[in-house]
Protein backbone atom coordinates (compact mmCIF):
# COMPACT_ATOMS: atom_id res chain seq x y z
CA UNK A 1 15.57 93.13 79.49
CA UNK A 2 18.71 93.77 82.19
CA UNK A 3 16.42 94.00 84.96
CA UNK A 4 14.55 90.63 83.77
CA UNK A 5 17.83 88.69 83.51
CA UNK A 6 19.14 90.28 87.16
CA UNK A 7 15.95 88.56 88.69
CA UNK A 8 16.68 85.74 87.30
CA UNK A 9 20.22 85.41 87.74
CA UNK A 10 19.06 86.46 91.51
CA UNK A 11 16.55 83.57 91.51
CA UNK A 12 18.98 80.78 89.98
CA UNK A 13 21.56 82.17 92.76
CA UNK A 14 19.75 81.42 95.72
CA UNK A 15 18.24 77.95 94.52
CA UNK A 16 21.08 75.29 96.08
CA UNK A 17 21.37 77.51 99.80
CA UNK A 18 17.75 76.92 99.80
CA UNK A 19 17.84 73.72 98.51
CA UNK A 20 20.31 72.67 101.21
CA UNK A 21 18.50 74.44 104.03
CA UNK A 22 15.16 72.32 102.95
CA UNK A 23 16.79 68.75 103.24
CA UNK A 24 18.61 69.88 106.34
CA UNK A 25 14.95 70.74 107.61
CA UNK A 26 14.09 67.39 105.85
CA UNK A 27 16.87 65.15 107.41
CA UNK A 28 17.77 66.98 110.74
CA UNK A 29 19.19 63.77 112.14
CA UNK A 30 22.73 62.26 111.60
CA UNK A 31 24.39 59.03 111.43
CA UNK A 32 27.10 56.98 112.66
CA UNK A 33 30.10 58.36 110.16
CA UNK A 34 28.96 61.81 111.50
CA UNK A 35 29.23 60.98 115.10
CA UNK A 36 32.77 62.27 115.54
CA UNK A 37 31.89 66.18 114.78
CA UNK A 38 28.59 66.66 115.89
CA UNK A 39 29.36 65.29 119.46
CA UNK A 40 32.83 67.32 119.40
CA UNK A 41 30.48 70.09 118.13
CA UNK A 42 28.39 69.74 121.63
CA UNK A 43 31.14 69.04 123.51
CA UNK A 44 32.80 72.33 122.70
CA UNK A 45 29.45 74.63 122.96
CA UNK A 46 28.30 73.07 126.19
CA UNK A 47 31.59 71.29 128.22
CA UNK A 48 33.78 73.92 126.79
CA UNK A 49 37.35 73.54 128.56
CA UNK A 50 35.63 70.54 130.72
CA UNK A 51 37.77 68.15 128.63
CA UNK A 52 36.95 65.24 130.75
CA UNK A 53 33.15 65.24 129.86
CA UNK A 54 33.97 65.17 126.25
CA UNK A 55 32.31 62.32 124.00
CA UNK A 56 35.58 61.31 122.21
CA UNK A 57 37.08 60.62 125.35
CA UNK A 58 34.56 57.32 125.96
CA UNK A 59 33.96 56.82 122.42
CA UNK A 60 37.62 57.34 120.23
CA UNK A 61 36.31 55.66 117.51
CA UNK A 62 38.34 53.51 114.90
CA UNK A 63 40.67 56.86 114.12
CA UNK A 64 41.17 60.01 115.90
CA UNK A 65 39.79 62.93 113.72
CA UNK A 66 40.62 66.23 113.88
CA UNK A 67 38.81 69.46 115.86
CA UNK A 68 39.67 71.87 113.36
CA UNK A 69 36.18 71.19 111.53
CA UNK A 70 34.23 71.35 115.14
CA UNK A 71 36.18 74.13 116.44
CA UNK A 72 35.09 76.83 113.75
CA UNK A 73 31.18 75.77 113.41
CA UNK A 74 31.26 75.64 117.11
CA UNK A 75 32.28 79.62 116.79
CA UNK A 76 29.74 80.44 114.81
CA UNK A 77 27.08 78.42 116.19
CA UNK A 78 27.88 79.50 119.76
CA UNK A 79 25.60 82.06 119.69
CA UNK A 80 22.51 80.59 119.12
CA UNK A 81 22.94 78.89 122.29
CA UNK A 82 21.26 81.60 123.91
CA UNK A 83 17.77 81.27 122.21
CA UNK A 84 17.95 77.71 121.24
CA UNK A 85 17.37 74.45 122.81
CA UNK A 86 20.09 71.88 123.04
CA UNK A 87 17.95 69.66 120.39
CA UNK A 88 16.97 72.41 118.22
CA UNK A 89 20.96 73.35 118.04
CA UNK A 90 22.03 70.36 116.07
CA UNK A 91 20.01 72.02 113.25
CA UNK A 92 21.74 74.90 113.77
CA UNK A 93 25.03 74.00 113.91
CA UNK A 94 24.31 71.74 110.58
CA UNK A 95 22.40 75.05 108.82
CA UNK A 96 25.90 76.94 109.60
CA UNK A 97 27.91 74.42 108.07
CA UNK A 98 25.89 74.15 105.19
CA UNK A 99 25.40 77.77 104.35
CA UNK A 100 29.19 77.89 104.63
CA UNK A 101 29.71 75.09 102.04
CA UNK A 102 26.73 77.34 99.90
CA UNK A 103 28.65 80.32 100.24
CA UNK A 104 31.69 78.34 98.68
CA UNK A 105 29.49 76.90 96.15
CA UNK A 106 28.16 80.48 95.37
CA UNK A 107 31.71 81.72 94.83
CA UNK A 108 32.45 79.24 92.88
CA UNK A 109 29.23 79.94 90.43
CA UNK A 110 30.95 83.15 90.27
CA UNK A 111 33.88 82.18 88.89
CA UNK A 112 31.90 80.14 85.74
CA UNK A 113 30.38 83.37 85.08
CA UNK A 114 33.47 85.14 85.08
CA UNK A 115 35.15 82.59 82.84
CA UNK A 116 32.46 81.69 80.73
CA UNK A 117 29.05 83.85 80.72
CA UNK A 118 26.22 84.24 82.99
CA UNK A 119 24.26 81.79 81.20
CA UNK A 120 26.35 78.77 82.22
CA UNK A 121 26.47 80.17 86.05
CA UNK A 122 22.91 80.11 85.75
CA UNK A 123 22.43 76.57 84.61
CA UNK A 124 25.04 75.84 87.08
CA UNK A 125 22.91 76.82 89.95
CA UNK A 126 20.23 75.32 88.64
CA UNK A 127 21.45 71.94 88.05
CA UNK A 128 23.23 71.93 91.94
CA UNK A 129 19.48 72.59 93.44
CA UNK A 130 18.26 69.49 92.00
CA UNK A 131 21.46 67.02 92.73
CA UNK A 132 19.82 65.77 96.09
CA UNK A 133 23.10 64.09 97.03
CA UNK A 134 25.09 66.90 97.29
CA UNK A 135 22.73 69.25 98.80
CA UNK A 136 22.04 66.50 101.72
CA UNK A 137 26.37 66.12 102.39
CA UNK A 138 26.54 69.58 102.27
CA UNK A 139 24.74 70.25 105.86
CA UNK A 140 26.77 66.94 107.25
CA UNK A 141 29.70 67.60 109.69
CA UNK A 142 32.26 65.22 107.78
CA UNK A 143 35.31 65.42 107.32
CA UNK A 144 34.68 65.17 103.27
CA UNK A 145 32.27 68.02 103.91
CA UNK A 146 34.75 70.59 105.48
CA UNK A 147 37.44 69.48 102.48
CA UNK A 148 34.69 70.30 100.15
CA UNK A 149 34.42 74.15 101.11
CA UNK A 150 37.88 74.70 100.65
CA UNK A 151 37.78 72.33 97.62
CA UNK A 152 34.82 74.92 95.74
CA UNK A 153 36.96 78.08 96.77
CA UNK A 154 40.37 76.16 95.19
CA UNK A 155 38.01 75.54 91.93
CA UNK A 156 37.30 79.31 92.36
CA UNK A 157 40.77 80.17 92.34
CA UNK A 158 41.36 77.69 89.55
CA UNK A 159 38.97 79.31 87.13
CA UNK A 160 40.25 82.61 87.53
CA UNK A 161 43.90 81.32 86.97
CA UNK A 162 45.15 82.11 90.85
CA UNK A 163 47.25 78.97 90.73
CA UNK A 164 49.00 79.96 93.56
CA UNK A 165 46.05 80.48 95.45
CA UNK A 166 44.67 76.94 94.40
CA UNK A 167 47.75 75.29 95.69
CA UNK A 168 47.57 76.86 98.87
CA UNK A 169 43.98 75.62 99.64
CA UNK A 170 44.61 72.42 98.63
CA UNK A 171 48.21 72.20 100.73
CA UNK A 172 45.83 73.55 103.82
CA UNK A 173 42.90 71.07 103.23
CA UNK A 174 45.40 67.77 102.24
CA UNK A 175 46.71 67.54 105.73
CA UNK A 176 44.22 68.56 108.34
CA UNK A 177 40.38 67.15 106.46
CA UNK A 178 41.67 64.53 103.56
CA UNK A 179 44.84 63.15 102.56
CA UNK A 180 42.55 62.00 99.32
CA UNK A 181 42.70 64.90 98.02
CA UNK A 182 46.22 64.31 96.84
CA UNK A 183 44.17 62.11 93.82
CA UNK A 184 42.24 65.00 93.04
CA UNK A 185 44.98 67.72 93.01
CA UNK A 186 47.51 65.68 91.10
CA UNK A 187 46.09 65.72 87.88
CA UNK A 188 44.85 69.26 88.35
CA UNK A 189 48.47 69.99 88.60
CA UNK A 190 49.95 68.13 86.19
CA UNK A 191 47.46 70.30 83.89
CA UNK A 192 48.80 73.45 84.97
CA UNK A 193 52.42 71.98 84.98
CA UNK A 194 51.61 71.47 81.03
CA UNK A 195 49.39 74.26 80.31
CA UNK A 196 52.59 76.23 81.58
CA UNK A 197 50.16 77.88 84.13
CA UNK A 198 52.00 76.99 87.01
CA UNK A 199 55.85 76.44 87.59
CA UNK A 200 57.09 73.45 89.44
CA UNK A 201 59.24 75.73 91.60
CA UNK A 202 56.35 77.70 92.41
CA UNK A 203 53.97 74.97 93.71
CA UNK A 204 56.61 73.99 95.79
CA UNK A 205 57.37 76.86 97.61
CA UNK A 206 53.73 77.81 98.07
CA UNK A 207 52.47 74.32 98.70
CA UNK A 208 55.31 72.83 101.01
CA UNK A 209 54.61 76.15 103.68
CA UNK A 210 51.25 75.67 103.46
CA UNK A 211 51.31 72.19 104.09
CA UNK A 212 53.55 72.67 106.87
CA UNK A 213 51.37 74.80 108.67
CA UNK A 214 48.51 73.23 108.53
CA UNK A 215 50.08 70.06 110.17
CA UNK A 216 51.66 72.24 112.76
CA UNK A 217 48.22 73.37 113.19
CA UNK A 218 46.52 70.45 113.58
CA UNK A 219 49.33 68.77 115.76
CA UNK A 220 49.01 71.70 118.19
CA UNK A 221 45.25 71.66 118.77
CA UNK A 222 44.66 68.12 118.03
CA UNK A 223 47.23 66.90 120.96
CA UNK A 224 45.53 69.56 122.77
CA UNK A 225 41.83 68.14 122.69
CA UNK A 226 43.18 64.14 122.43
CA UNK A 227 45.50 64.73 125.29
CA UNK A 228 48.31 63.12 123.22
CA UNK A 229 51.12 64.07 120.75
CA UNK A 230 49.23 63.31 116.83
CA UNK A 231 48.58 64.53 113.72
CA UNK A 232 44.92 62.93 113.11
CA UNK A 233 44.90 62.63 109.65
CA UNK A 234 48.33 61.13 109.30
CA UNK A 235 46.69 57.96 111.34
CA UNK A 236 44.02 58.24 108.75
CA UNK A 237 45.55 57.65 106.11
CA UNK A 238 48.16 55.11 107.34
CA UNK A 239 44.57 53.30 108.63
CA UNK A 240 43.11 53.51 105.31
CA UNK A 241 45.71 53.56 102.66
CA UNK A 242 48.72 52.09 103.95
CA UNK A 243 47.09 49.12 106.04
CA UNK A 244 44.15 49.61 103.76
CA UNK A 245 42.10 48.55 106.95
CA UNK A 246 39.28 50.47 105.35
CA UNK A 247 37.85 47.44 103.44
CA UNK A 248 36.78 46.23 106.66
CA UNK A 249 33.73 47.99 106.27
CA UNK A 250 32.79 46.35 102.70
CA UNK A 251 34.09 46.62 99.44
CA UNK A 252 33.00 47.52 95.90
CA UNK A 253 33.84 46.73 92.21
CA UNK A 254 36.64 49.06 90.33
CA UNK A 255 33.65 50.77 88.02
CA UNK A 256 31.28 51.65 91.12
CA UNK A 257 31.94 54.91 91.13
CA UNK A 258 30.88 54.91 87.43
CA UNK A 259 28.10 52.97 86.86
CA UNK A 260 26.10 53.53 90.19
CA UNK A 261 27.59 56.97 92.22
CA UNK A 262 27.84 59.34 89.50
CA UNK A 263 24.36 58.27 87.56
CA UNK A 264 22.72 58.55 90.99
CA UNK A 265 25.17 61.78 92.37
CA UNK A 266 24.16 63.64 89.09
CA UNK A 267 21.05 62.19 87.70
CA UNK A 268 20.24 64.72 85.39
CA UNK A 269 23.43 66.00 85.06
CA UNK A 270 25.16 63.28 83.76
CA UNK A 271 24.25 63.43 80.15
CA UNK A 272 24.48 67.23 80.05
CA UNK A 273 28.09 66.89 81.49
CA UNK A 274 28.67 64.69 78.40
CA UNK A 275 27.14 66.78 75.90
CA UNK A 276 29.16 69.58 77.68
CA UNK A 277 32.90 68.28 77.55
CA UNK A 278 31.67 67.41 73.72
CA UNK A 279 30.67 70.96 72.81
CA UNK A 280 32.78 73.23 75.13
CA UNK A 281 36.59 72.46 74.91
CA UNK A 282 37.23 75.18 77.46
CA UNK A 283 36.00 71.98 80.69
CA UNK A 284 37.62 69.35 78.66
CA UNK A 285 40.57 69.29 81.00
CA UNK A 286 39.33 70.02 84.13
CA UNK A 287 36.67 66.89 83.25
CA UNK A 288 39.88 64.55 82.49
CA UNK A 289 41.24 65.66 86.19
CA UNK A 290 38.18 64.70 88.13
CA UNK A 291 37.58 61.80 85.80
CA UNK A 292 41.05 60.90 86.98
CA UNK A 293 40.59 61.01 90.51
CA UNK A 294 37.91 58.97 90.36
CA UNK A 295 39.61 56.58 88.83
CA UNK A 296 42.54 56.94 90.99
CA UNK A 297 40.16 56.61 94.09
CA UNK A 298 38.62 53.86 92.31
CA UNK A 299 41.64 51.84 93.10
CA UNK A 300 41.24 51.28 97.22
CA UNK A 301 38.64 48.94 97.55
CA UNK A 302 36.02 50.94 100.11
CA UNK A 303 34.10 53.05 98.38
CA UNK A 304 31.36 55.45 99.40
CA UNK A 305 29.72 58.38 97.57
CA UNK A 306 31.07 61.30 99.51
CA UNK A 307 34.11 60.27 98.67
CA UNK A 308 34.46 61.46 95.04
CA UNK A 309 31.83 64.20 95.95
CA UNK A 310 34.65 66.64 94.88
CA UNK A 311 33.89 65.57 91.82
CA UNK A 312 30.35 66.69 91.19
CA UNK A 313 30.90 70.43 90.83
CA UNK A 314 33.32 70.30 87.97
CA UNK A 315 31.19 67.30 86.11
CA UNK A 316 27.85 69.63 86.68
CA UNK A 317 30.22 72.57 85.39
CA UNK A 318 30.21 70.56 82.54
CA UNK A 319 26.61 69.70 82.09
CA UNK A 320 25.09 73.75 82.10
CA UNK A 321 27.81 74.20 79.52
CA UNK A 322 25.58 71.13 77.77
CA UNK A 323 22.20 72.81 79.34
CA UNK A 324 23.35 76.22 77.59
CA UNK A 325 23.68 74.46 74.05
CA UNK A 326 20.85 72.71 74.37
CA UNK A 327 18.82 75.69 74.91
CA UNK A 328 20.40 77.69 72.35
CA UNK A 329 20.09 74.88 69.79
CA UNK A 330 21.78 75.87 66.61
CA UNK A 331 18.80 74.88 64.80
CA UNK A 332 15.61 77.22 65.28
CA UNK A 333 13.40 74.60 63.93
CA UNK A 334 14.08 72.38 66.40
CA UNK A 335 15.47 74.71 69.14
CA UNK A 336 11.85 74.54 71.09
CA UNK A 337 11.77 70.89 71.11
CA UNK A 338 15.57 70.68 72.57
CA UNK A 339 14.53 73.51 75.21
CA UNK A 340 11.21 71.49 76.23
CA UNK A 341 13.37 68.42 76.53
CA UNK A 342 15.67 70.38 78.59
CA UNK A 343 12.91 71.28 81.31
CA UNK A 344 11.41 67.86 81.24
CA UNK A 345 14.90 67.21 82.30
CA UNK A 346 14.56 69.44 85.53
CA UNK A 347 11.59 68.39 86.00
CA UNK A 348 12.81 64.64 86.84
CA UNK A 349 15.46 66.12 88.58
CA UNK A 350 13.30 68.15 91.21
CA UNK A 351 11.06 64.75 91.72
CA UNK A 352 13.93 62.54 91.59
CA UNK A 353 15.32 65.21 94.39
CA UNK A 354 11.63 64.86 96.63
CA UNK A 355 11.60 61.20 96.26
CA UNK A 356 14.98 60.99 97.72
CA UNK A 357 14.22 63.81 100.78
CA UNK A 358 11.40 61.45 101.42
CA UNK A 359 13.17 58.23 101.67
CA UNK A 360 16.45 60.05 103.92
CA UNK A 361 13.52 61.67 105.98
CA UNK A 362 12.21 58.26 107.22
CA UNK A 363 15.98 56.99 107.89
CA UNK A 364 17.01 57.97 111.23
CA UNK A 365 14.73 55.84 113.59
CA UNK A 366 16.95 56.48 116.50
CA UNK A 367 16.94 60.38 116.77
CA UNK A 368 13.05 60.21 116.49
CA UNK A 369 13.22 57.64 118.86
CA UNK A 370 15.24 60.10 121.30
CA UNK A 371 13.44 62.74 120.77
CA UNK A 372 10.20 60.75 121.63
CA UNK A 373 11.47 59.67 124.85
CA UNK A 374 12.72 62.67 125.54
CA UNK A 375 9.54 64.51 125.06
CA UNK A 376 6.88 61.84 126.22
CA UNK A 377 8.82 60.46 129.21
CA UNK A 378 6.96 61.87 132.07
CA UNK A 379 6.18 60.84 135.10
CA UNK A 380 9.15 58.92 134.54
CA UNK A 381 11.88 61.78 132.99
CA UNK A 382 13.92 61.85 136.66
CA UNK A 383 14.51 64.06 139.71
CA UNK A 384 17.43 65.05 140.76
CA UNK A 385 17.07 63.06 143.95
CA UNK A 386 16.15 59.94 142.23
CA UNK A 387 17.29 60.23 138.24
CA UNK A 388 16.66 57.88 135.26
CA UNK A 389 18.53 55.97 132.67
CA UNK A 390 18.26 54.83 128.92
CA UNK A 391 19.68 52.40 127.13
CA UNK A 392 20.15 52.68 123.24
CA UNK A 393 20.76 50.14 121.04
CA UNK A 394 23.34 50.16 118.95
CA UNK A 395 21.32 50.36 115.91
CA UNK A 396 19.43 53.33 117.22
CA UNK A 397 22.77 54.82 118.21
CA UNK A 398 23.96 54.65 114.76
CA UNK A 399 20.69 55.99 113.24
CA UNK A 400 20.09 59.52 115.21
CA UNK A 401 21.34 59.36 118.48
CA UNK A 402 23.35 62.38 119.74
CA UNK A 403 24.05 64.58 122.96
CA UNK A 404 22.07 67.20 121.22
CA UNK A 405 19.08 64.78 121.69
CA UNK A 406 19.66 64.30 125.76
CA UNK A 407 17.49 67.57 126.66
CA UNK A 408 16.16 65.72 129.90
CA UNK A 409 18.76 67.08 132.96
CA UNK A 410 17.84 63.98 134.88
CA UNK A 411 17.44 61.70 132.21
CA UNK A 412 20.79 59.71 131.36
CA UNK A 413 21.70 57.58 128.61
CA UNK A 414 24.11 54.68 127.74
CA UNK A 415 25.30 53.31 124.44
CA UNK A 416 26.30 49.94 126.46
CA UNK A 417 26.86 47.55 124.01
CA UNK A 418 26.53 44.47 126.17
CA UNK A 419 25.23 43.62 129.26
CA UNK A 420 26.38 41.70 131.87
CA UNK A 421 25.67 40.12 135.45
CA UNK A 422 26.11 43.92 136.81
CA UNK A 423 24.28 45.87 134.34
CA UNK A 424 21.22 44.15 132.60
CA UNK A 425 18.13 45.86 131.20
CA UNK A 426 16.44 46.13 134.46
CA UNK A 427 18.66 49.14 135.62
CA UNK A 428 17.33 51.15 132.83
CA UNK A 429 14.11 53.20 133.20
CA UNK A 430 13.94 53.22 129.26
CA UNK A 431 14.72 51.23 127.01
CA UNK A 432 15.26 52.16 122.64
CA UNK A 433 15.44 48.61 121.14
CA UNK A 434 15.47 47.25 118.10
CA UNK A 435 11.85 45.43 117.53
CA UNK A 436 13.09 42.14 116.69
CA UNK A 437 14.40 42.35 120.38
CA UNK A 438 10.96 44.05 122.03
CA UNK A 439 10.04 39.85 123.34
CA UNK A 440 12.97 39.58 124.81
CA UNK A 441 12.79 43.02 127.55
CA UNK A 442 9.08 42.12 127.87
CA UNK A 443 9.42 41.04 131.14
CA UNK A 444 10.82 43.49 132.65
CA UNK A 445 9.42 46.76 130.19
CA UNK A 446 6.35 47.85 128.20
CA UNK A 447 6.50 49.16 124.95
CA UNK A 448 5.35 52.43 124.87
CA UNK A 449 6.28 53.69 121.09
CA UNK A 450 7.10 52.05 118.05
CA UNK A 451 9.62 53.82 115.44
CA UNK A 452 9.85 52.71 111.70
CA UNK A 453 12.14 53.48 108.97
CA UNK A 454 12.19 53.01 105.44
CA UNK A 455 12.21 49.45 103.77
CA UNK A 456 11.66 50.16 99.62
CA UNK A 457 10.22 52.47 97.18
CA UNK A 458 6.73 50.63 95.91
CA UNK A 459 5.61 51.87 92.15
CA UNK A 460 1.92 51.20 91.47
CA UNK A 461 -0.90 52.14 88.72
CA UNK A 462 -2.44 55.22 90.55
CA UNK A 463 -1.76 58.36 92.31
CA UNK A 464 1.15 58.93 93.71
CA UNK A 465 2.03 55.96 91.58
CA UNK A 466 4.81 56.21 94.00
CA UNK A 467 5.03 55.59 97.92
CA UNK A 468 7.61 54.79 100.16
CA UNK A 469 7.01 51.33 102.34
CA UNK A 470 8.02 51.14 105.64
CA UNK A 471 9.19 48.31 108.76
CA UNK A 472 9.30 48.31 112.11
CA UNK A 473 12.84 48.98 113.61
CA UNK A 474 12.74 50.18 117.02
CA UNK A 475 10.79 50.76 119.96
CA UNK A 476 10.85 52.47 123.02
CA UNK A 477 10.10 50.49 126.16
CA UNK A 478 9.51 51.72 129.96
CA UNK A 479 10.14 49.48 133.00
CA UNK A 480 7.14 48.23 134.00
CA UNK A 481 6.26 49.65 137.94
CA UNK A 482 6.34 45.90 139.12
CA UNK A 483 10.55 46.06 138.95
């Protein structure tokens, strides 16, 4: 019945927005690669035009990034500022960004049930809710993140044959979020060059004005917040590509993105997108282009998982087309076998999903750490007469730490990465330090909290059968009253 199949088409629809809202919930803490946007986030909803006191300023970073990501989720965030706590707005902020990258996605679902059927839209939606991957980058202020918005609307555009519209998104995201997505366009376009769906001429004169202002618009409000004449992600890619400095930060084999990101990216996925490029000829091209960027990515050396995350939607395009054949198996006999087979499939997708929410939940020792001291540090939180200090460790800085956390007016913190005859541990009131280093500041603090994070996944022979072992990592320490 219509009115069945419009529930369910509602219910598959809202599955990945609340999928991502759940492992933001999960996972409201961020890490060291996000540290650039959520403090320029903070900056802008709480310093405003008080450039001076902005984070970036102390703390450049490797490579300048760009505040055209911040600026907008700052917008829309700004708001909440009224009725939320500084701490609480981090989730916020991350909740706006990543029901703007599920609007995207939703638009994009749209466009596979234009093109194909409602079926495959359906399967589509169902598939994203259970890639835990993608639902936990999509709440992440990155860089990646922000490219892959305007990457879903471009595969919007690209489904309904807007080619012109495609190239302008891409022109506008290339400069300003990631130069890398000159990899993934290319072979898009070559396809249209060949499929005669797009002139040379005409990629040219829309892409080239795009392009053009989105570097003019960068350069303008980047200088402005830098307080220097530079086009941010023209450094970034002369960092990473041209001096290929990015393989200071490890490297990986040529077929990682093969054999270990896209298995664990997709999961479930991953053989349906198979059986899909096999039986629907329609994604066999757009397949090839992805497969070809990651291939073409493949070749720098650095590799990390949100880099090819353009890829996923495409490859799990693929894999409801294999989800719809599956569970209209051409032969009846066997059709409820393949559809049983198909929902044991989702099945280890939604616990494959919970396992991994579980193990990212217990990952960010130093925000709970914060927010511990933060919370539990009286009588010792500060006056304005006489305030107090904290000292984070670097590895607690790089697991959780932001200026959303510091909701203590007297309370000040330092990411100090060494001490010296000056400054020692004794001029801090607190202390979050890593516990292989709690002997050491035992003379002068006392441990108050311990903070552990997640070691390995342990299988065993009865219920849960799975649990998720833990180790000590940090601590929080107060000076003792004696110093």
């Amino acid at each position: 019945p219509k009115a069945t199949m419009a529930v369910l088409d509602l219910f598959c629809a809202v599955l990945p927005t609340i999928a991502i809202i759940l492992t933001c919930l999960a996972c409201p803490y961020t890490k060291v690669e996000e540290s650039f946007n959520i403090q320029a986030i903070h900056d802008l909803l709480y310093h405003r035009s008080n450039l001076s006191a902005y984070d970036h300023h102390e703390f450049p970073g490797v490579v300048p990034r760009t505040f055209l990501g911040a600026l907008p989720l700052a917008v829309l965030a700004s708001p909440f500022t009224t009725i939320l706590p500084k701490n609480l707005m981090q989730i916020a902020v991350r909740l706006v960004l990543g029901l703007s990258v599920s609007i995207c996605q939703a638009m994009f679902a749209r466009a596979i049930q234009q093109a194909f059927s409602p079926a495959e839209s359906r399967w589509y939606n169902a598939l994203s809710a259970v890639q835990f991957h993608f639902n936990f980058y999509a709440s992440r202020p990155l860089p990646n993140t922000f490219a892959l918005a305007l990457v879903l609307l471009a595969y919007s555009a690209m489904l309904k044959r807007r080619w012109s519209l495609f190239t302008t998104i891409i022109a506008f995201a290339v400069p300003i979020f990631r130069a890398e997505l000159v990899a993934l366009a290319g072979p898009l376009f070559l396809w249209a060059l060949v499929a005669r769906r797009l002139t040379f001429s005409r990629m040219l004169s829309v892409g080239i004005p795009a392009g053009a202002l989105a570097i003019g618009l960068s350069v303008l409000v980047d200088s402005y917040f830098w307080q220097r004449l530079l086009w941010p992600e023209g450094e970034v890619l002369y960092f990473n590509t041209i001096l290929n400095k990015s393989k200071d930060w490890g490297t990986q084999p040529f077929f990682w993105y093969f054999y270990s990101v896209l298995p664990k990216a997709l999961t479930i996925s991953l053989p349906l997108s198979a059986l899909g490029f096999v039986v629907e000829p329609r994604v066999r091209a757009p397949v090839g282009c992805v497969l070809a960027f990651v291939a073409l990515y493949s070749l720098l050396p650095h590799k990390e998982l949100r880099f090819i995350i353009y890829s996923f939607p495409i490859l799990t395009m693929a894999a409801a087309h294999g989800a719809v054949w599956l569970w209209g198996f051409p032969s009846e006999r066997l059709r409820p076998l393949a559809r049983l087979g198909l929902l044991g499939l989702l099945g280890l997708g939604v616990a494959f999903t919970v396992l991994s929410t579980v193990v990212s939940h217990h990952n960010y020792p130093g925000g709970v750490a914060l927010h511990h001291v933060m919370t539990h540090c009286e009588p010792q939180c500060g006056t304005a007469a006489n305030p107090a200090s904290l000292h984070v460790c670097n590895l607690a800085a790089q697991g959780g730490v932001t200026r959303f956390g510091e909701i203590q007016p007297h309370l000040s913190v330092s990411k100090l990465e060494q001490w010296s005859e000056q400054t020692t541990q004794a001029n801090f009131t607190w202390l979050i330090a890593e516990s292989q280093d709690q002997q050491m500041y035992s003379s002068t603090h006392t441990t108050i909290a311990t903070f552990p994070a997640f070691e390995s996944i342990q299988v065993s022979k009865t219920w849960p059968f799975v649990s998720v072992k833990m180790r000590s990592t940090l601590v929080a320490m107060m000076l003792a009253k004696s110093n």
